[in-house]
Protein backbone atom coordinates (compact mmCIF):
# COMPACT_ATOMS: atom_id res chain seq x y z
CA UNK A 1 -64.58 195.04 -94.33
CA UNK A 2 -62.72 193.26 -92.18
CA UNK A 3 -62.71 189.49 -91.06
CA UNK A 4 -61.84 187.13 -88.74
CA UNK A 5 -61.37 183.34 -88.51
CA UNK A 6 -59.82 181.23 -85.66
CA UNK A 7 -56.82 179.11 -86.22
CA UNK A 8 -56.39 176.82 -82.71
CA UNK A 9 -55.52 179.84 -79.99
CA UNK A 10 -54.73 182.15 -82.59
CA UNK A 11 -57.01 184.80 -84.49
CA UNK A 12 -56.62 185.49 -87.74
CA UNK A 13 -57.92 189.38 -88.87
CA UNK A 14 -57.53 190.13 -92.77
CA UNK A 15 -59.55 192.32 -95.16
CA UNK A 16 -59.68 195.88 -96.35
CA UNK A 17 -58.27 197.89 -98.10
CA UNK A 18 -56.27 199.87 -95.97
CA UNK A 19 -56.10 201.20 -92.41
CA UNK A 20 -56.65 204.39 -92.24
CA UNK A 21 -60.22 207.08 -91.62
CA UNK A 22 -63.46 204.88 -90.53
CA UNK A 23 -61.21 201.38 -91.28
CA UNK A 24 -58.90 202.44 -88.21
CA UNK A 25 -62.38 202.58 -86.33
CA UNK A 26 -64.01 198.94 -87.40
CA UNK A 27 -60.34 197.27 -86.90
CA UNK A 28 -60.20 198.87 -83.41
CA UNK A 29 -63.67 197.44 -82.37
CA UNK A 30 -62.42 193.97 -84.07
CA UNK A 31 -59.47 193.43 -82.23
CA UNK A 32 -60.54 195.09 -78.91
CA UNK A 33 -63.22 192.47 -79.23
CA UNK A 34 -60.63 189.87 -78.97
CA UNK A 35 -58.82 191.44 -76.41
CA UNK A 36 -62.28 191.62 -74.28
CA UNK A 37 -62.75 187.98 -74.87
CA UNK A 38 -59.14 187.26 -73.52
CA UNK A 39 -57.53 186.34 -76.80
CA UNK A 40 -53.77 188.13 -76.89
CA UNK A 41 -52.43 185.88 -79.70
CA UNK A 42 -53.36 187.70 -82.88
CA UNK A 43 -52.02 187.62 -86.59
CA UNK A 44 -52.98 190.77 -88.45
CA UNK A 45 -53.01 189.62 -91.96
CA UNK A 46 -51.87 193.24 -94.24
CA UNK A 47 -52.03 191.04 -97.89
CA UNK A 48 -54.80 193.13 -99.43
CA UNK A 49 -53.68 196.48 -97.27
CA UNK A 50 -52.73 199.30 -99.30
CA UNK A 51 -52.26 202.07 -97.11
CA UNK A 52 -51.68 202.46 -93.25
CA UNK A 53 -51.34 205.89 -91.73
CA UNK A 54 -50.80 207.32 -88.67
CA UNK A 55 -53.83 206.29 -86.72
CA UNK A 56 -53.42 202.83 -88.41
CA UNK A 57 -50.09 203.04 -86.93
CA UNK A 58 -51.14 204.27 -83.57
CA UNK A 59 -53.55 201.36 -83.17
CA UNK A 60 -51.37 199.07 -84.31
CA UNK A 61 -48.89 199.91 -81.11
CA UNK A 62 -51.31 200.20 -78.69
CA UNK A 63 -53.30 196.65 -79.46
CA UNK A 64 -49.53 195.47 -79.48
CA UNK A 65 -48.98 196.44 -76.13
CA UNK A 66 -52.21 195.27 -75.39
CA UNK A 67 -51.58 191.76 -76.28
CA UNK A 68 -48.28 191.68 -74.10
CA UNK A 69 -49.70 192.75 -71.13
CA UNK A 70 -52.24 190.02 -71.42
CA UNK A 71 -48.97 187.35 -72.41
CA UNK A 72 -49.31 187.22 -76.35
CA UNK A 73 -48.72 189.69 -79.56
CA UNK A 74 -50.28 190.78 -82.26
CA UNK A 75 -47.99 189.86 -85.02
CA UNK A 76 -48.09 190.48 -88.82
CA UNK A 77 -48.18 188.68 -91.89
CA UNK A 78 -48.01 189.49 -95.96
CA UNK A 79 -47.24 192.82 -96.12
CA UNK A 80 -46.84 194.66 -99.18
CA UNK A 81 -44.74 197.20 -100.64
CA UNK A 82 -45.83 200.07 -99.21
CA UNK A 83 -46.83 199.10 -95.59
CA UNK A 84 -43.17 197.44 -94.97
CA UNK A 85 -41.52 200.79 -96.20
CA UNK A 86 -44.36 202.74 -94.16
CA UNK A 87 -43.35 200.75 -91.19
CA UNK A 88 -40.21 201.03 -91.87
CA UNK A 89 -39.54 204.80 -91.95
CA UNK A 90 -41.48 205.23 -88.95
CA UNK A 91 -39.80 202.71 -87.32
CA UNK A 92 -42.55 201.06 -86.15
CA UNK A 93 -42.15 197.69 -88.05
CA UNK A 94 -38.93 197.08 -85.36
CA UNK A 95 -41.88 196.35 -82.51
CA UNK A 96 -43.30 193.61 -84.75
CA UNK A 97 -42.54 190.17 -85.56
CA UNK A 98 -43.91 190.40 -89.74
CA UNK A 99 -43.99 187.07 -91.28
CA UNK A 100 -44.04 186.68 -94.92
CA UNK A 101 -47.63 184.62 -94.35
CA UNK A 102 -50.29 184.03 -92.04
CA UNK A 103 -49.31 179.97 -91.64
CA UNK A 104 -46.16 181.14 -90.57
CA UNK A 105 -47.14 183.64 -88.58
CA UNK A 106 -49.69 181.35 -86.39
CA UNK A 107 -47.18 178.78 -86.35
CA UNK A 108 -45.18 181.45 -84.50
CA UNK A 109 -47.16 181.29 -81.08
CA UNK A 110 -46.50 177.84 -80.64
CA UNK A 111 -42.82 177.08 -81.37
């Protein structure tokens, strides 16, 4: 289960386990609710994220691209072991900014 909080302009989204099957599906509707509500500046937050796969990584790109249309990013925060070398081999993680914590990560947007 997902969640999200507000910090200022920025949203927050942590929770779950991992991205992947029916997750990839409730985090869509999440953050395309934020999009719809014309919020671009977004901090995923991966701490208790296990696992992303390929759809994860899919919607990861596409709410990224999302965001910059619209003027902001989704950035991300706490990743673990295995996301960062998931990322990493896939070369995704190089169209990210990943901050080692949400605070720094929302502290980002306005610097």
């Amino acid at each position: 289960m997902f969640e999200q909080k507000c910090q200022g302009a920025v949203d927050v989204i942590s929770g779950g386990d991992r991205i992947s099957g029916e997750h990839v599906e409730e985090l869509a509707a999440l953050l395309e609710a934020r999009l719809d509500r014309g919020q671009p500046q977004i901090v995923l937050d991966l701490q208790s994220i296990a696992l992303i796969d390929s759809s994860g990584l899919e919607l990861l790109l596409d709410v990224q691209e999302k965001c910059q249309r619209m003027g902001g990013a989704l950035k991300l925060a706490n990743l673990g072991v295995l996301c960062r070398e998931v990322l990493k081999a896939t070369g995704v993680g190089a169209r990210f900014e990943i901050f080692r914590d949400a605070g720094g990560a929302v502290r980002s947007f306005v610097q």
